[in-house]
PDB file of N, CA and C in Angstrom:
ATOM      1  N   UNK A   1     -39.498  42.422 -95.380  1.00  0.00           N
ATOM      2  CA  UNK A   1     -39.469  41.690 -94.116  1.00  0.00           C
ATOM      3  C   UNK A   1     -38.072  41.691 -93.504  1.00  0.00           C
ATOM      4  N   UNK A   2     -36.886  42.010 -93.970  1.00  0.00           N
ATOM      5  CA  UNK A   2     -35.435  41.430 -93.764  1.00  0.00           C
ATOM      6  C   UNK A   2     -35.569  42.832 -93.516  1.00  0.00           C
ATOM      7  N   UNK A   3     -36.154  44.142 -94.062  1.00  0.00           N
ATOM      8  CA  UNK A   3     -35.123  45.780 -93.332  1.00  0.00           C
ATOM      9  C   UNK A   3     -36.240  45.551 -91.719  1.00  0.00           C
ATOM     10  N   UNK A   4     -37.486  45.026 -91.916  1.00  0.00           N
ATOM     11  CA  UNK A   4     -38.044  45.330 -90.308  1.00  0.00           C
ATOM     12  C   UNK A   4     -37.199  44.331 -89.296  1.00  0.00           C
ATOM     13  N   UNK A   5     -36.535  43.034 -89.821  1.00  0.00           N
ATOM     14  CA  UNK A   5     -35.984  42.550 -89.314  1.00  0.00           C
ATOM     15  C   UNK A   5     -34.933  43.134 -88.429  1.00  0.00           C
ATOM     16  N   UNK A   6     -34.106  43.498 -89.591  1.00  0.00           N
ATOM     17  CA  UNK A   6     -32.906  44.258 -89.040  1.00  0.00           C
ATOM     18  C   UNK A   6     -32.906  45.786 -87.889  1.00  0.00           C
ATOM     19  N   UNK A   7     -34.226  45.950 -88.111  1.00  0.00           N
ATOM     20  CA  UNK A   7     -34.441  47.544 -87.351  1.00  0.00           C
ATOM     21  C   UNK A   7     -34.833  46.957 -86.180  1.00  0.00           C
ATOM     22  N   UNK A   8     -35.472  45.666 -86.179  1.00  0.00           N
ATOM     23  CA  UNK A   8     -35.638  45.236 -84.442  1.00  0.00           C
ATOM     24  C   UNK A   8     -34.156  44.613 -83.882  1.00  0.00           C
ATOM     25  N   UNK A   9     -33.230  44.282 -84.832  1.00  0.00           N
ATOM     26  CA  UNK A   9     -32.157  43.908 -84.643  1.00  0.00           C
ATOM     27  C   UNK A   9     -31.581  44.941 -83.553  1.00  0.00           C
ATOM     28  N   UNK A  10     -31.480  45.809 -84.718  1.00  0.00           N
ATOM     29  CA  UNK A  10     -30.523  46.996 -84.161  1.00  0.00           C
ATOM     30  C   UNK A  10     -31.317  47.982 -82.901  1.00  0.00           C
ATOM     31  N   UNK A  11     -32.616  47.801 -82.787  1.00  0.00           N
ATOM     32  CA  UNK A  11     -32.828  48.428 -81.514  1.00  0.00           C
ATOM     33  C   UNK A  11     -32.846  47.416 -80.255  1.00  0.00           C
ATOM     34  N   UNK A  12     -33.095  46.323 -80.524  1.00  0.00           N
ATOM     35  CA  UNK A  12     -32.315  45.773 -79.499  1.00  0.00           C
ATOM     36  C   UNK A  12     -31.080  45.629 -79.042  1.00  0.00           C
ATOM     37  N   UNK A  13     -30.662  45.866 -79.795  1.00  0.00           N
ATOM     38  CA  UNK A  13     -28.997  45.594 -79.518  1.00  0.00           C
ATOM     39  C   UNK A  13     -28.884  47.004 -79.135  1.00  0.00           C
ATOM     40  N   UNK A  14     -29.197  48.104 -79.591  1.00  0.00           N
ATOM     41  CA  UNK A  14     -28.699  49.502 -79.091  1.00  0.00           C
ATOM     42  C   UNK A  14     -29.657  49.603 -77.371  1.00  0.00           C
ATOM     43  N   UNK A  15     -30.874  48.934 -77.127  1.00  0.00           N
ATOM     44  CA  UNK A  15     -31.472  48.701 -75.725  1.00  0.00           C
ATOM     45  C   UNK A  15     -30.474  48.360 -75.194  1.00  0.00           C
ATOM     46  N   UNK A  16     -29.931  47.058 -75.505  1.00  0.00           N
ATOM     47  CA  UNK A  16     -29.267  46.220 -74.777  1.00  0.00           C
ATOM     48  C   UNK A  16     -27.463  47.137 -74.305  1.00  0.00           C
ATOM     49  N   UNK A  17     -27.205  47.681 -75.090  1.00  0.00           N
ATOM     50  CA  UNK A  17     -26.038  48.303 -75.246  1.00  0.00           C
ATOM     51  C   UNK A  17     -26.049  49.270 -73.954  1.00  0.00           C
ATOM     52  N   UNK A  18     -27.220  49.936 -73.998  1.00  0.00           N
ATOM     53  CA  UNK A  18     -27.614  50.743 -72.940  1.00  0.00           C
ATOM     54  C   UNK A  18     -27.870  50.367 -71.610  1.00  0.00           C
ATOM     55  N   UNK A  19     -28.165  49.460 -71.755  1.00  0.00           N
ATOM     56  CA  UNK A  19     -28.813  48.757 -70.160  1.00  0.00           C
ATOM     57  C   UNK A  19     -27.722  48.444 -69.656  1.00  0.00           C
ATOM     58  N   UNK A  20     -26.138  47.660 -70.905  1.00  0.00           N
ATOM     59  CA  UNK A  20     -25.285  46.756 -69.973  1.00  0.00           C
ATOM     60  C   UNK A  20     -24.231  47.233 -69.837  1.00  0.00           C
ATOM     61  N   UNK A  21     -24.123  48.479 -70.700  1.00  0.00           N
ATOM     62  CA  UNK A  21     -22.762  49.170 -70.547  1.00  0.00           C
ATOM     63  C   UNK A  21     -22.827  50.537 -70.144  1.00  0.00           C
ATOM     64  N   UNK A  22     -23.750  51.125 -71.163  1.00  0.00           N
ATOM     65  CA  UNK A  22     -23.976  53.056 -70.515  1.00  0.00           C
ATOM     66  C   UNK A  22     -24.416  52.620 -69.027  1.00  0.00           C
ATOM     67  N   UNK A  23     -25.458  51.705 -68.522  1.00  0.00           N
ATOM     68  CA  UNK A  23     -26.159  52.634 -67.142  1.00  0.00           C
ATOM     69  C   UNK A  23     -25.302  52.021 -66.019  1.00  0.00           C
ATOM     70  N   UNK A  24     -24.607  51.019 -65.935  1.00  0.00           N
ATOM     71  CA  UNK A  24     -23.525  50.681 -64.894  1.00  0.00           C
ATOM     72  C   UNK A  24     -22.537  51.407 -65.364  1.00  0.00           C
ATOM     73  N   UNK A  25     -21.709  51.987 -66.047  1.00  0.00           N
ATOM     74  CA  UNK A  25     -20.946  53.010 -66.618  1.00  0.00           C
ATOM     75  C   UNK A  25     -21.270  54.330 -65.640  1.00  0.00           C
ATOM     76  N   UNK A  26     -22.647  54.386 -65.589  1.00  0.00           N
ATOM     77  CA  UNK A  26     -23.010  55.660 -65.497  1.00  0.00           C
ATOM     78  C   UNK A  26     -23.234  55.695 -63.639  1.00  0.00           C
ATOM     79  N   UNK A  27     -23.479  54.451 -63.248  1.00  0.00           N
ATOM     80  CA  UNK A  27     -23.972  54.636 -62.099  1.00  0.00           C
ATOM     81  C   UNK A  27     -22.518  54.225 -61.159  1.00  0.00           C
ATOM     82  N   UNK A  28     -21.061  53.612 -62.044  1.00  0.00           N
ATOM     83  CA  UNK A  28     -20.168  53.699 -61.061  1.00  0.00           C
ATOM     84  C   UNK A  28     -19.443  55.048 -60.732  1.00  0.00           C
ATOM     85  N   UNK A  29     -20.154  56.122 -62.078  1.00  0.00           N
ATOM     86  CA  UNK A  29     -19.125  57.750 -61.637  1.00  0.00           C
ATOM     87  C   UNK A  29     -19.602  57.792 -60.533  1.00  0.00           C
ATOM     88  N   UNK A  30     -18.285  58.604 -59.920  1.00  0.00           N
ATOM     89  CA  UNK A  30     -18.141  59.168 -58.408  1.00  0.00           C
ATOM     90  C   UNK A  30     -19.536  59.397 -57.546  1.00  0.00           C
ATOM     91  N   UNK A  31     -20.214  60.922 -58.518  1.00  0.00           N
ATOM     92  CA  UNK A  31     -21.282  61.584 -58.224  1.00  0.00           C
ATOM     93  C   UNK A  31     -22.343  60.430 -57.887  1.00  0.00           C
ATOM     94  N   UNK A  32     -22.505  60.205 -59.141  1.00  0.00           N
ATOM     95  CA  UNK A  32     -23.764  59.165 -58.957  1.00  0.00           C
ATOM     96  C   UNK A  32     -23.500  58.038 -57.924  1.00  0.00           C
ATOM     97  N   UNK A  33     -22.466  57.408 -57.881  1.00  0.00           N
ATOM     98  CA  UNK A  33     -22.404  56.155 -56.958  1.00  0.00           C
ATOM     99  C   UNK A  33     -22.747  56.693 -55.821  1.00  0.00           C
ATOM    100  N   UNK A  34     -21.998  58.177 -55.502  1.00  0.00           N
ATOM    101  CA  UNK A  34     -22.489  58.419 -53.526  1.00  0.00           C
ATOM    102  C   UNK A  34     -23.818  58.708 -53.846  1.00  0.00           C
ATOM    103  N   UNK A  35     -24.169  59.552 -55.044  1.00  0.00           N
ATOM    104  CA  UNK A  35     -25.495  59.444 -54.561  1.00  0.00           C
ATOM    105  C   UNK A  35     -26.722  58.142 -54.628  1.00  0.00           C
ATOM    106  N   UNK A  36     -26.247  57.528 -55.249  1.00  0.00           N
ATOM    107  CA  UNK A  36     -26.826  55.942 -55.017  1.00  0.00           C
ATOM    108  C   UNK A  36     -27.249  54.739 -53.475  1.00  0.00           C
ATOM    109  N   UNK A  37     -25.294  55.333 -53.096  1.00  0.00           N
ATOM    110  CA  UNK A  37     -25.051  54.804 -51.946  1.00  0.00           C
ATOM    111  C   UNK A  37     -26.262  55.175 -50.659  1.00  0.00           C
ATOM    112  N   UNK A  38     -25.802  56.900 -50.730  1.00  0.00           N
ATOM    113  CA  UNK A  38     -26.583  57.935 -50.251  1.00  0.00           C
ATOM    114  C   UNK A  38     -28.253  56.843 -49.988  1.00  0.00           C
ATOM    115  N   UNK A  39     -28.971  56.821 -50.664  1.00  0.00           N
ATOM    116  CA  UNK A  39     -30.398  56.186 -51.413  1.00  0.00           C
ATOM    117  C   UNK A  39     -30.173  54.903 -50.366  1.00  0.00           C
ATOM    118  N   UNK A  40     -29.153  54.469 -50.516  1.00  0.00           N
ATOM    119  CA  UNK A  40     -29.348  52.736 -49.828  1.00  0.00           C
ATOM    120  C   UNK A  40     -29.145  53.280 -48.835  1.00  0.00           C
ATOM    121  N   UNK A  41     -28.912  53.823 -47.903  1.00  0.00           N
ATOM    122  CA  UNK A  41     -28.425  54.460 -46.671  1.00  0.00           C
ATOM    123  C   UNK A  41     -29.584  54.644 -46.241  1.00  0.00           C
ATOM    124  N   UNK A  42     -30.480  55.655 -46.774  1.00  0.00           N
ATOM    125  CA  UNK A  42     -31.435  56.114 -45.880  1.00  0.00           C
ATOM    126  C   UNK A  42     -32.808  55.281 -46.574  1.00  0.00           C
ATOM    127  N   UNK A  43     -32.207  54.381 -47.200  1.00  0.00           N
ATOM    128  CA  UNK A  43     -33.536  53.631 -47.515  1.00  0.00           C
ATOM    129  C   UNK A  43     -34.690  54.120 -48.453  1.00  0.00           C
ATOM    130  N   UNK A  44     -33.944  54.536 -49.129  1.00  0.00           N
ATOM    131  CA  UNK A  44     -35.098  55.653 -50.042  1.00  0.00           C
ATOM    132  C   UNK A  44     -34.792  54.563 -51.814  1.00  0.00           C
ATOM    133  N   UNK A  45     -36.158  54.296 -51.857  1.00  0.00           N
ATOM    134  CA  UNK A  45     -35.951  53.385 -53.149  1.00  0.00           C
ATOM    135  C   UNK A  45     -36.623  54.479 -54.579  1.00  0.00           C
ATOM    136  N   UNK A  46     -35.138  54.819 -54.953  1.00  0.00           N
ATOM    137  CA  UNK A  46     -35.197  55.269 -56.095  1.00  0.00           C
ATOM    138  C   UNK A  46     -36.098  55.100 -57.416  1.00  0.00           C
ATOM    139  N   UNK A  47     -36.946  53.977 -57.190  1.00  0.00           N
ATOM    140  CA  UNK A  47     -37.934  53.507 -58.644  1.00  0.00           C
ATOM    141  C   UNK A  47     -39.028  53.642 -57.941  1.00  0.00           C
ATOM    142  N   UNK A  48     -39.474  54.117 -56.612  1.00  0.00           N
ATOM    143  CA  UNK A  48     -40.605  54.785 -56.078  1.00  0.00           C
ATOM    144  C   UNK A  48     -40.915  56.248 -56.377  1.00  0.00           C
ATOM    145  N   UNK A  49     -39.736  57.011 -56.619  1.00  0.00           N
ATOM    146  CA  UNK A  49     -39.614  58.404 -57.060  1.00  0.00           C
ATOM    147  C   UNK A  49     -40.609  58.594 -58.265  1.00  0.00           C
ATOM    148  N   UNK A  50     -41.200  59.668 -58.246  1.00  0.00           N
ATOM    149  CA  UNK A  50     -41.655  60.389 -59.508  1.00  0.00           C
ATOM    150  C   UNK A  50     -40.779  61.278 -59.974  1.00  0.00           C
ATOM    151  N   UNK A  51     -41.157  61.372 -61.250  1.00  0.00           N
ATOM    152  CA  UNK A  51     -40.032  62.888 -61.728  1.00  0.00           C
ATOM    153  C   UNK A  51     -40.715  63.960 -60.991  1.00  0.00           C
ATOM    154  N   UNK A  52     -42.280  64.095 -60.971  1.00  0.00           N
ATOM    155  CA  UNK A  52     -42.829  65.252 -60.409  1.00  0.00           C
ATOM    156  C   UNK A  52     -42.028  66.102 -59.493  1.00  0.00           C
ATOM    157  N   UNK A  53     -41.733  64.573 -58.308  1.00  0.00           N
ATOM    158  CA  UNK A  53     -40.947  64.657 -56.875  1.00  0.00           C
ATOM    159  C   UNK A  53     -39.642  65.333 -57.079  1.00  0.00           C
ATOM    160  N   UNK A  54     -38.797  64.850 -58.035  1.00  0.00           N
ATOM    161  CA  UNK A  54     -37.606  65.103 -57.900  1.00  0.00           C
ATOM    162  C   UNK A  54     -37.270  66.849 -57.897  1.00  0.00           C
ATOM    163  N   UNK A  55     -37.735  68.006 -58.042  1.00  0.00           N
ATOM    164  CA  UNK A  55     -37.656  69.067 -57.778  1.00  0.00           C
ATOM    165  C   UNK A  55     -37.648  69.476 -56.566  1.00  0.00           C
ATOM    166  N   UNK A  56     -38.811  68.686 -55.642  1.00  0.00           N
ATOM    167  CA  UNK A  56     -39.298  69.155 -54.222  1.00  0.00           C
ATOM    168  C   UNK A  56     -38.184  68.443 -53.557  1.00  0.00           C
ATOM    169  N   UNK A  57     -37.060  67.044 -54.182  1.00  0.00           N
ATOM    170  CA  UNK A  57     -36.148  66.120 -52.899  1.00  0.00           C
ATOM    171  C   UNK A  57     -35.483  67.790 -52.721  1.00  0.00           C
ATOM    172  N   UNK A  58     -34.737  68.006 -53.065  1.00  0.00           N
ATOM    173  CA  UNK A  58     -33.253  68.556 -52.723  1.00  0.00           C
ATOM    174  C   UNK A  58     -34.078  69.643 -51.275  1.00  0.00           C
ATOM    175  N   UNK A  59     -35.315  70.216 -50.932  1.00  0.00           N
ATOM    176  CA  UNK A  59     -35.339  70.951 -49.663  1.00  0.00           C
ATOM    177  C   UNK A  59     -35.949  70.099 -48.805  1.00  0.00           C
ATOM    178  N   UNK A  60     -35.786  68.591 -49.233  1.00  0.00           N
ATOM    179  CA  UNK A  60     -36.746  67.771 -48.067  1.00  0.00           C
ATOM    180  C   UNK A  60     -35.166  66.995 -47.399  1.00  0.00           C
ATOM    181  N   UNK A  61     -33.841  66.836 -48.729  1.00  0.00           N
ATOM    182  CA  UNK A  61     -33.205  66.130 -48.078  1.00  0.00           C
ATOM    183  C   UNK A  61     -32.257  67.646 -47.589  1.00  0.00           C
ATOM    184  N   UNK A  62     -32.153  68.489 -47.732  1.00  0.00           N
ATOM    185  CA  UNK A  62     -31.763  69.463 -46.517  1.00  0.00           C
ATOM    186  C   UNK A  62     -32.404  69.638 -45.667  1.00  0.00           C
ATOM    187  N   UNK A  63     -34.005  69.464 -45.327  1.00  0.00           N
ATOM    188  CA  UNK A  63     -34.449  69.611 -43.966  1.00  0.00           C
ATOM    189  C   UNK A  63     -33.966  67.748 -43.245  1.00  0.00           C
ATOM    190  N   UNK A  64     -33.811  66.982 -43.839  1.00  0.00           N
ATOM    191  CA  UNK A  64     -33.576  65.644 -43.173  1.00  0.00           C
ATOM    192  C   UNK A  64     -32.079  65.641 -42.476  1.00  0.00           C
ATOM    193  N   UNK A  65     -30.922  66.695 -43.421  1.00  0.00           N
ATOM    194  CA  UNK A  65     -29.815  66.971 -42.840  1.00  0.00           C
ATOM    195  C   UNK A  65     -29.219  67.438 -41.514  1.00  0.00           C
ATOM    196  N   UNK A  66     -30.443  68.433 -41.587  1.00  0.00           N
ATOM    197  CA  UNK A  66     -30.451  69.610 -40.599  1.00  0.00           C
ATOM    198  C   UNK A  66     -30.884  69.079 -39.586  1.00  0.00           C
ATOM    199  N   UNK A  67     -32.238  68.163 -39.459  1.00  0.00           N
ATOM    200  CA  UNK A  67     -32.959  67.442 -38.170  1.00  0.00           C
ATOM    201  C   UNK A  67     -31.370  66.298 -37.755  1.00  0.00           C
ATOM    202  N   UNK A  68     -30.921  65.861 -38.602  1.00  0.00           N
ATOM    203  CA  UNK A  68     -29.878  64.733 -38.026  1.00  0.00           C
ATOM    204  C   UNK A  68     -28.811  65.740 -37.285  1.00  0.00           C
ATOM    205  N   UNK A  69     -28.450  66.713 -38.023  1.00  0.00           N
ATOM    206  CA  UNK A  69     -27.231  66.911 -37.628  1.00  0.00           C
ATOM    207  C   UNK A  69     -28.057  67.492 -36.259  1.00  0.00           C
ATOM    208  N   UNK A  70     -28.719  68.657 -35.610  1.00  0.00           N
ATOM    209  CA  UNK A  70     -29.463  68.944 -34.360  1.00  0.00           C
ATOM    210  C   UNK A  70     -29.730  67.522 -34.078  1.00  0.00           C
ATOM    211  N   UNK A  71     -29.883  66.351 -34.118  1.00  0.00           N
ATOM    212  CA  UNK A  71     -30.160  64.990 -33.052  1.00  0.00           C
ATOM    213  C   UNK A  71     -28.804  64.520 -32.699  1.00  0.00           C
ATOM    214  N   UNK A  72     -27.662  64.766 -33.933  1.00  0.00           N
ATOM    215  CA  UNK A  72     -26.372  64.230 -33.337  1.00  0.00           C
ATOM    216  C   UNK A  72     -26.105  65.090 -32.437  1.00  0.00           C
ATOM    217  N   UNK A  73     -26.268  66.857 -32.713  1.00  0.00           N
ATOM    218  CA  UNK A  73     -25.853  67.743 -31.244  1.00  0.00           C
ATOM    219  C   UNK A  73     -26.309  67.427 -30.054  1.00  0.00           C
ATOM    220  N   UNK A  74     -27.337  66.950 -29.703  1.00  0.00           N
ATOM    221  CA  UNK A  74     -28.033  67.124 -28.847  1.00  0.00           C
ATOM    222  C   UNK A  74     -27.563  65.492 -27.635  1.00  0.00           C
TER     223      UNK A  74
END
């Protein structure tokens, strides 16, 4: 009973480790923060995403580039 103890110990604490230090760690690098920022900008809520999706963003957010930048020319 005391080693299952300890194994929920330690995966919580290694959850927890992860949640409070790796993923704000991870989400203040450079890259990731603009692209975060990026997300709050155009209103795009990131925990709506599928992984499926994430292959098809990168030619939907170059066609969204391309329509802005032709509306700022114009």
């Amino acid at each position: 009973m005391a080693a299952r103890l300890l194994k929920l110990t330690a995966a919580l604490a290694l959850l927890t480790l992860i949640w409070l230090v790796a993923l704000p760690w991870a989400a203040n690098r450079p890259r990731m923060a603009a692209h975060l920022d990026w997300l709050e900008k155009e209103k795009i809520d990131p925990s709506a995403m599928y992984y499926t999706e994430l292959e098809m963003m990168q030619p939907i957010f170059k066609k969204m580039a391309m329509e802005r930048r032709r509306s700022e020319h114009r």
